[in-house]
C-alpha atoms as a PDB file:
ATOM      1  CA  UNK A   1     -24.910   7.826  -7.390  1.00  0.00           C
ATOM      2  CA  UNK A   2     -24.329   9.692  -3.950  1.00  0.00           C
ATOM      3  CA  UNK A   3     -24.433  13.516  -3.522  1.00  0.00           C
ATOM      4  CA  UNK A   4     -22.474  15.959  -5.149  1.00  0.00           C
ATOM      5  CA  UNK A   5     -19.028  16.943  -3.882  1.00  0.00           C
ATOM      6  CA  UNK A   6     -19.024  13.257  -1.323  1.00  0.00           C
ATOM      7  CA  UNK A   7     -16.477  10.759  -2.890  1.00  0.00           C
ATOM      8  CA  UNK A   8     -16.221   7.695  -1.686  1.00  0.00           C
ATOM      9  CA  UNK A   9     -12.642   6.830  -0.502  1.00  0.00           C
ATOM     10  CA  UNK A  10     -11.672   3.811  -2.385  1.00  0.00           C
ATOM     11  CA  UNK A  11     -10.817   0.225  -0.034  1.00  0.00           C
ATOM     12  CA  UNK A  12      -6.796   0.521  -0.367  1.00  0.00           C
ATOM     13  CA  UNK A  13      -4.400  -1.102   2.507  1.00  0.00           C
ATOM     14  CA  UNK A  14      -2.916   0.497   4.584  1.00  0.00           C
ATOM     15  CA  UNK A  15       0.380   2.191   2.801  1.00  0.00           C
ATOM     16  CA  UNK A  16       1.880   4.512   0.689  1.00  0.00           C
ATOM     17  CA  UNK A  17      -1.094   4.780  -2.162  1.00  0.00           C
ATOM     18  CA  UNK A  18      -3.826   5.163   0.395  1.00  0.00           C
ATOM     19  CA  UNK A  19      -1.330   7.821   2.449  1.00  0.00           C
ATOM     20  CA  UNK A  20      -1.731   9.429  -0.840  1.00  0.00           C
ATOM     21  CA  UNK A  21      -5.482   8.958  -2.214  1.00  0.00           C
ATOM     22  CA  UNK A  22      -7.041   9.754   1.394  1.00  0.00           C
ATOM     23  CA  UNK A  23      -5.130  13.108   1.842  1.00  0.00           C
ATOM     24  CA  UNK A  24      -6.332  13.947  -1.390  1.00  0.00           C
ATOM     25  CA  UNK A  25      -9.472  13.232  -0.347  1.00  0.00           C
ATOM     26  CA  UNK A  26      -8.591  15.592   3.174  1.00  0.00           C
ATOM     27  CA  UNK A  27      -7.829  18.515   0.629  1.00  0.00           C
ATOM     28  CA  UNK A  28     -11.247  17.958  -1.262  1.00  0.00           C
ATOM     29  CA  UNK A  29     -12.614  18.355   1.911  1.00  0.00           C
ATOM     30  CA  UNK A  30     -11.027  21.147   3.174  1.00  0.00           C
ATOM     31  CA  UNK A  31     -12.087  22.921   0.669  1.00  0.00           C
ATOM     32  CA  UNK A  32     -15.439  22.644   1.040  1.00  0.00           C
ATOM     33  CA  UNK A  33     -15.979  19.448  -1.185  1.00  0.00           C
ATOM     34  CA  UNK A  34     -16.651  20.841  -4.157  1.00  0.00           C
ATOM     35  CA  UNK A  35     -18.356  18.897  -6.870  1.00  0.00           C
ATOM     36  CA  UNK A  36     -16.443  17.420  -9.767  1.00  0.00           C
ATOM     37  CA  UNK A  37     -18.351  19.588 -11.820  1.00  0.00           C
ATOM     38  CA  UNK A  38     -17.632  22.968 -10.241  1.00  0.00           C
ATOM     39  CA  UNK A  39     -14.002  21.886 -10.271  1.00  0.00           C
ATOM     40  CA  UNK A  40     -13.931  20.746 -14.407  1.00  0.00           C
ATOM     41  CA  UNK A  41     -15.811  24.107 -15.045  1.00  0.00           C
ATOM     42  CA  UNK A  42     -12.789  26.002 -13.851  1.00  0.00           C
ATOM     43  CA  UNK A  43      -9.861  23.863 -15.180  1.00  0.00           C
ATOM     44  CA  UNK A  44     -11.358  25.044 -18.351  1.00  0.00           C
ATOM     45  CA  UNK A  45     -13.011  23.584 -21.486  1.00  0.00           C
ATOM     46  CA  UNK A  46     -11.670  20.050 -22.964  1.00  0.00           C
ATOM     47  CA  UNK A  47      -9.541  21.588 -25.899  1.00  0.00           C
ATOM     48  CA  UNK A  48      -7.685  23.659 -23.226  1.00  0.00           C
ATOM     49  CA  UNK A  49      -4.406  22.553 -21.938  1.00  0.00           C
ATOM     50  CA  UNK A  50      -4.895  21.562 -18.245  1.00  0.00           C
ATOM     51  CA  UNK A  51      -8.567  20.368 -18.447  1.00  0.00           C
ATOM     52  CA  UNK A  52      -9.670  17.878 -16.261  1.00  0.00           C
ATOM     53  CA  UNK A  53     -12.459  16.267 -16.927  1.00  0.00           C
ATOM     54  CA  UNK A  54     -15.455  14.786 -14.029  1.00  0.00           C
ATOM     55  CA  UNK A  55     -14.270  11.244 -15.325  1.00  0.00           C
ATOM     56  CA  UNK A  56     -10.718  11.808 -14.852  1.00  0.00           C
ATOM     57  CA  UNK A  57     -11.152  13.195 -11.417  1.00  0.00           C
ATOM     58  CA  UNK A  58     -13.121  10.560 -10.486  1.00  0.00           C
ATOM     59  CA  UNK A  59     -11.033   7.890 -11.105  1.00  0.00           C
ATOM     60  CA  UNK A  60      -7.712   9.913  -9.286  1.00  0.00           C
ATOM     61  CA  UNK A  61      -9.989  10.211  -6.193  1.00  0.00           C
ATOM     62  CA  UNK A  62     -11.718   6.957  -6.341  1.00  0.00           C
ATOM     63  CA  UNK A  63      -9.507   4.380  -7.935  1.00  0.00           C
ATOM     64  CA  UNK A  64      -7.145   2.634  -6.003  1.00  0.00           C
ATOM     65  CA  UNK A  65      -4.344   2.901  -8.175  1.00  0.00           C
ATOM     66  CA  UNK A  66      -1.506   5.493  -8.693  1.00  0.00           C
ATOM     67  CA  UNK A  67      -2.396   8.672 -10.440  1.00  0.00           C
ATOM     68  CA  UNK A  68      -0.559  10.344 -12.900  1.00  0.00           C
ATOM     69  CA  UNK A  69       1.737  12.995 -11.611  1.00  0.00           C
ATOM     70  CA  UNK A  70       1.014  15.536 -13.932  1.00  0.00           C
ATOM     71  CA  UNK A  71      -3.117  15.323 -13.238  1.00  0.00           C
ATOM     72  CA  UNK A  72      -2.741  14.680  -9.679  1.00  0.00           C
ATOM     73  CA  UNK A  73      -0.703  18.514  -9.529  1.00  0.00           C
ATOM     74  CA  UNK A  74      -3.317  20.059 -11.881  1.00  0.00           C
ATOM     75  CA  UNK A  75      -6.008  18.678  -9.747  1.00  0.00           C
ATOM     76  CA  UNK A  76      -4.546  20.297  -6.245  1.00  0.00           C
ATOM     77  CA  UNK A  77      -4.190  23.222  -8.019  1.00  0.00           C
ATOM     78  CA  UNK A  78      -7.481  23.437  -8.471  1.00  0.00           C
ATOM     79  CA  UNK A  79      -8.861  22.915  -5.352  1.00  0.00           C
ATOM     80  CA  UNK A  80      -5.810  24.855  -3.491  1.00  0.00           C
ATOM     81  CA  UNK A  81      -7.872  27.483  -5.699  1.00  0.00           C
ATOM     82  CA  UNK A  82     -10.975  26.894  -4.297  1.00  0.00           C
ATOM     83  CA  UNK A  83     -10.063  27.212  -1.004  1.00  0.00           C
ATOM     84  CA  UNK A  84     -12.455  29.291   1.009  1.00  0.00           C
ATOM     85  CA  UNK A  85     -10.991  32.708   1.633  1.00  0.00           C
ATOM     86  CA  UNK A  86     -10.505  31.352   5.615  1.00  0.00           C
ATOM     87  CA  UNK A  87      -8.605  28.593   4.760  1.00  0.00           C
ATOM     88  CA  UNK A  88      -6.292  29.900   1.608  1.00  0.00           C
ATOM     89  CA  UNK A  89      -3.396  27.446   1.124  1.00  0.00           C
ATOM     90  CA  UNK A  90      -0.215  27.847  -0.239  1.00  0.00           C
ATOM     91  CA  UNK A  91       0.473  26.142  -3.540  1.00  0.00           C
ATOM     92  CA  UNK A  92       3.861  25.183  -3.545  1.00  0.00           C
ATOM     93  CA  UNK A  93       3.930  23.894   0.241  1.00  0.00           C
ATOM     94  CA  UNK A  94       0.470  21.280  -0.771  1.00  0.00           C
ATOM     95  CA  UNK A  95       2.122  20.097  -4.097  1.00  0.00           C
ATOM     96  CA  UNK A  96       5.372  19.301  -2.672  1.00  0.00           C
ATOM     97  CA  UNK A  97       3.906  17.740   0.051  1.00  0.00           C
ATOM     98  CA  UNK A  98       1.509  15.613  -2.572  1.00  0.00           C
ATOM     99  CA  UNK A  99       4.480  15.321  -4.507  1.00  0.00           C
ATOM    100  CA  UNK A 100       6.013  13.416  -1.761  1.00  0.00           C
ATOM    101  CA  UNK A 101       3.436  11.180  -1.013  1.00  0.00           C
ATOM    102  CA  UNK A 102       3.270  10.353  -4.557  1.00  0.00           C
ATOM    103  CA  UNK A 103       6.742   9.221  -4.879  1.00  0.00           C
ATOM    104  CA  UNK A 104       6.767   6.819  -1.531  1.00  0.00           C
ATOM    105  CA  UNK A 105       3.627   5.438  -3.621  1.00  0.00           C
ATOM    106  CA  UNK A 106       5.475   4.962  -6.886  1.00  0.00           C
ATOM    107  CA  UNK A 107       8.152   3.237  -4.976  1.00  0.00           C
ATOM    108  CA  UNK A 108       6.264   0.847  -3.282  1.00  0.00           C
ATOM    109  CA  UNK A 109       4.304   0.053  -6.728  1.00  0.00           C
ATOM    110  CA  UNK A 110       7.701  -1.477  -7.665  1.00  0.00           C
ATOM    111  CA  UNK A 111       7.753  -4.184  -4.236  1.00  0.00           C
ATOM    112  CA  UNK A 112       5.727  -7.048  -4.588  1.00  0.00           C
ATOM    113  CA  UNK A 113       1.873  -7.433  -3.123  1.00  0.00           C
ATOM    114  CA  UNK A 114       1.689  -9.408  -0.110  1.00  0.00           C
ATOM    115  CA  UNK A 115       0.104 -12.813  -0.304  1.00  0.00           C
ATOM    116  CA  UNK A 116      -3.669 -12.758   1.122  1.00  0.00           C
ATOM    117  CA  UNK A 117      -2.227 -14.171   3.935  1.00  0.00           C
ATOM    118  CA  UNK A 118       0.190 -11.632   5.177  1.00  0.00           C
ATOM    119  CA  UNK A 119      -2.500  -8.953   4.194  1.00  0.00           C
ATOM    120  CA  UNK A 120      -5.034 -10.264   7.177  1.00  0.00           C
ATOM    121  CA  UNK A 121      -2.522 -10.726   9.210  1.00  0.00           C
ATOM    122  CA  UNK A 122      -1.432  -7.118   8.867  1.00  0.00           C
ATOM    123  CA  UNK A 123      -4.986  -6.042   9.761  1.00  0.00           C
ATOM    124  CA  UNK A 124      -4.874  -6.930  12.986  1.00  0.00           C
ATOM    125  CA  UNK A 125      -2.793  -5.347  14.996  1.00  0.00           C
ATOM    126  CA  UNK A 126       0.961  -4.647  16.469  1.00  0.00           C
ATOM    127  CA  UNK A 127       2.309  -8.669  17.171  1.00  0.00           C
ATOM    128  CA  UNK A 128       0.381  -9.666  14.154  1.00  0.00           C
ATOM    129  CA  UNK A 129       1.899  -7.235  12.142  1.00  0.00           C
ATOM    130  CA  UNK A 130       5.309  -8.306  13.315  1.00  0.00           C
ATOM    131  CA  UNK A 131       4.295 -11.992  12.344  1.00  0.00           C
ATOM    132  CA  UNK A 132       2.873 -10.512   9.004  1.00  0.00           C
ATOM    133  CA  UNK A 133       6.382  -9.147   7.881  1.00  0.00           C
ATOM    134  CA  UNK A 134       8.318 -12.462   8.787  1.00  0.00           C
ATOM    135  CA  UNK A 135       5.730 -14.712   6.481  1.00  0.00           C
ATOM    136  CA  UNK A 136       6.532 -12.046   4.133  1.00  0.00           C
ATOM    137  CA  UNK A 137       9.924 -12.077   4.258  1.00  0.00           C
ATOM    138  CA  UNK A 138      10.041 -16.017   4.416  1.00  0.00           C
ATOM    139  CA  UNK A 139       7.554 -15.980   1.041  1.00  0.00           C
ATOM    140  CA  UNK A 140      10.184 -13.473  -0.800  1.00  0.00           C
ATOM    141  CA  UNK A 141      13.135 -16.014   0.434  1.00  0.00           C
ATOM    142  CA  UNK A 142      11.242 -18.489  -1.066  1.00  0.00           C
ATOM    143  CA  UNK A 143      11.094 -16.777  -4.485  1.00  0.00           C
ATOM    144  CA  UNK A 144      14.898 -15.811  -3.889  1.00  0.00           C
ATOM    145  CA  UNK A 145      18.530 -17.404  -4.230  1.00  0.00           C
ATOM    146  CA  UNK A 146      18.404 -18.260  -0.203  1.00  0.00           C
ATOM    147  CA  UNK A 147      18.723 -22.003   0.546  1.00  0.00           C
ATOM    148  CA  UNK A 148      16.294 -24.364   1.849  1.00  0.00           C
ATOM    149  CA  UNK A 149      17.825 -24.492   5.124  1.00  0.00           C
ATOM    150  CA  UNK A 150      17.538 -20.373   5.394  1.00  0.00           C
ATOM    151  CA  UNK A 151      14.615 -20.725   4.288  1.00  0.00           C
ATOM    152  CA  UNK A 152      13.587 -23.410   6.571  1.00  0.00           C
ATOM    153  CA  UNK A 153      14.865 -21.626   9.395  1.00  0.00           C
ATOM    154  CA  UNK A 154      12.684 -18.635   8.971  1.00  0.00           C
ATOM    155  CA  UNK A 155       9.500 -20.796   8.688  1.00  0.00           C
ATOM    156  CA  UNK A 156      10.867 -22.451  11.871  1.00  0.00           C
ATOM    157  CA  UNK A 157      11.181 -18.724  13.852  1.00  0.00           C
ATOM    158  CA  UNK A 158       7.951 -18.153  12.421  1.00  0.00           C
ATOM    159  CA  UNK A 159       6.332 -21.129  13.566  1.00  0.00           C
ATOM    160  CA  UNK A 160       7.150 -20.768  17.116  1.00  0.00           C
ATOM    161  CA  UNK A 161       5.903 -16.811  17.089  1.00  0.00           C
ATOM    162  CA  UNK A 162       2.763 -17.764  15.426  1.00  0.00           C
ATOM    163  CA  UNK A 163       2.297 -20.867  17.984  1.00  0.00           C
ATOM    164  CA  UNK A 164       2.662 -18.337  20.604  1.00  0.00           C
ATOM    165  CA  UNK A 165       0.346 -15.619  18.794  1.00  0.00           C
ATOM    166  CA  UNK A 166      -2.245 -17.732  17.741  1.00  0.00           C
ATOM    167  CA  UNK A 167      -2.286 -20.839  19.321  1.00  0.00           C
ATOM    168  CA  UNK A 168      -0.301 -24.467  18.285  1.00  0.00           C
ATOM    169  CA  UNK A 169      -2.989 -25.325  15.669  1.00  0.00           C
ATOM    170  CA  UNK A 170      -4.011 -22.268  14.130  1.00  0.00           C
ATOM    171  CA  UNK A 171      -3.135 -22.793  10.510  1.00  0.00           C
ATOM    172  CA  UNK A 172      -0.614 -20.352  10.466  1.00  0.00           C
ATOM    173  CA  UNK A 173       1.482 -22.141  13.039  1.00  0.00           C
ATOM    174  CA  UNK A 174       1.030 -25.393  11.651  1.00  0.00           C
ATOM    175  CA  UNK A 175       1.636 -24.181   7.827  1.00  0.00           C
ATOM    176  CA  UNK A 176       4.868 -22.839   9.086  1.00  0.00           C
ATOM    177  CA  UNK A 177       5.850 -26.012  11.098  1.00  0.00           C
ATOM    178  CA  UNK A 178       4.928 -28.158   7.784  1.00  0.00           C
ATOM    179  CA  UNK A 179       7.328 -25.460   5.521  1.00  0.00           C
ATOM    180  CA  UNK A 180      10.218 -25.453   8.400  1.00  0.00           C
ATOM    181  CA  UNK A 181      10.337 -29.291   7.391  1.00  0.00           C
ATOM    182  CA  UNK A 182      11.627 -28.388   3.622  1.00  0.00           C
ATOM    183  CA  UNK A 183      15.313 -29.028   4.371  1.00  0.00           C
ATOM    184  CA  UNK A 184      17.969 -29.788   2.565  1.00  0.00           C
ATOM    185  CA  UNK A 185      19.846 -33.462   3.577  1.00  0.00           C
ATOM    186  CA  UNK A 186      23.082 -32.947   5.066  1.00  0.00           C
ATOM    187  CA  UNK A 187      26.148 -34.804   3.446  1.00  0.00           C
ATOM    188  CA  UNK A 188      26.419 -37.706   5.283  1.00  0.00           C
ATOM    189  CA  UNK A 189      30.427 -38.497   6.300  1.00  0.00           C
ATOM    190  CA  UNK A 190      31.787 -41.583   4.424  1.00  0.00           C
ATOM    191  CA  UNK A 191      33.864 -44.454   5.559  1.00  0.00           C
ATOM    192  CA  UNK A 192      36.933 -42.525   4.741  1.00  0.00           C
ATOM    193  CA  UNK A 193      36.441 -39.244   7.145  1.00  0.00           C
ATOM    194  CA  UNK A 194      37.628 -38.460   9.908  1.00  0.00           C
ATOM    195  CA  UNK A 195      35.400 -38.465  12.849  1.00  0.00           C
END
């Protein structure tokens, strides 16, 4: 158990739902970090509407999952009241800027998780981030109504970045050479076609 009023962030890539759960962790700490206790004691006692409870705190600050709305508000009302007399900050402004963060997180709940792949690949910087959104792209073509040869030409494009990124036989480039290959035939003309 670490020390009162230090919460661990929680390991969340980079996007909308950490944007969210670290600045709520900024505002806990702008306020002094005040314990989980200290902050249940004043949301009141657990038959009260509006009660928030060490547990439930815990897991909006430390989960790495989406928070309900409605807790999520009462809790940054709560520590927009704690707010050293130095540093007083106005309600409406913090939960509509929450509020906002909350929502880009709710909407990308509703996009599918990169594969593992395209997750490491987005950890390492600007090109390979680039590269990272075209093998995601190509994996939701995939899963799509594009056809093999779309599809086939995106593996193809990404191929030839990833040959140049990484090197001819890194496994990206080569997986992506051996996908490129998924074709469909072409119609081959019959004897009574033109040529």
């Amino acid at each position: 158990m670490g020390r009162p009023g230090i919460l661990r962030k929680p390991q969340i890539d980079v996007g909308p739902l950490r944007d969210l759960i670290y600045s709520l962790h900024d505002l806990h700490m702008s306020v002094g970090r005040p314990s989980l206790s200290k902050i249940s004691k004043i949301s009141g006692t657990p038959k009260e509407p509006g009660y928030l409870s060490t547990s439930t705190m815990s897991y909006v600050l430390s989960e790495p999952r989406l928070p309900d709305s409605e807790t999520m508000q009462r809790l940054i009302a709560l520590l927009v009241e704690l707010a050293p007399a130095g540093r007083k900050l106005d309600l409406d402004e913090t939960t509509r800027r929450f509020l906002d963060l909350w929502e880009k997180a709710a909407r990308a709940e509703d996009q599918p998780l990169p594969s593992p792949r395209v997750q490491a690949l987005r950890k390492t910087g600007n090109a390979h981030l680039h590269l990272a959104n075209e093998y995601q792209k190509a994996e939701c073509m995939e899963k799509t109504v594009f056809s093999k040869n779309t599809v086939a030409n995106q593996w193809d494009y990404i191929a030839r970045l990833a040959g140049e990124l990484l090197g001819e036989d890194h496994p990206d480039a080569v997986e992506a050479r051996e996908r490129a290959e998924d074709r469909e035939e072409q119609p081959r003309p019959t004897g009574g076609q033109l040529r």
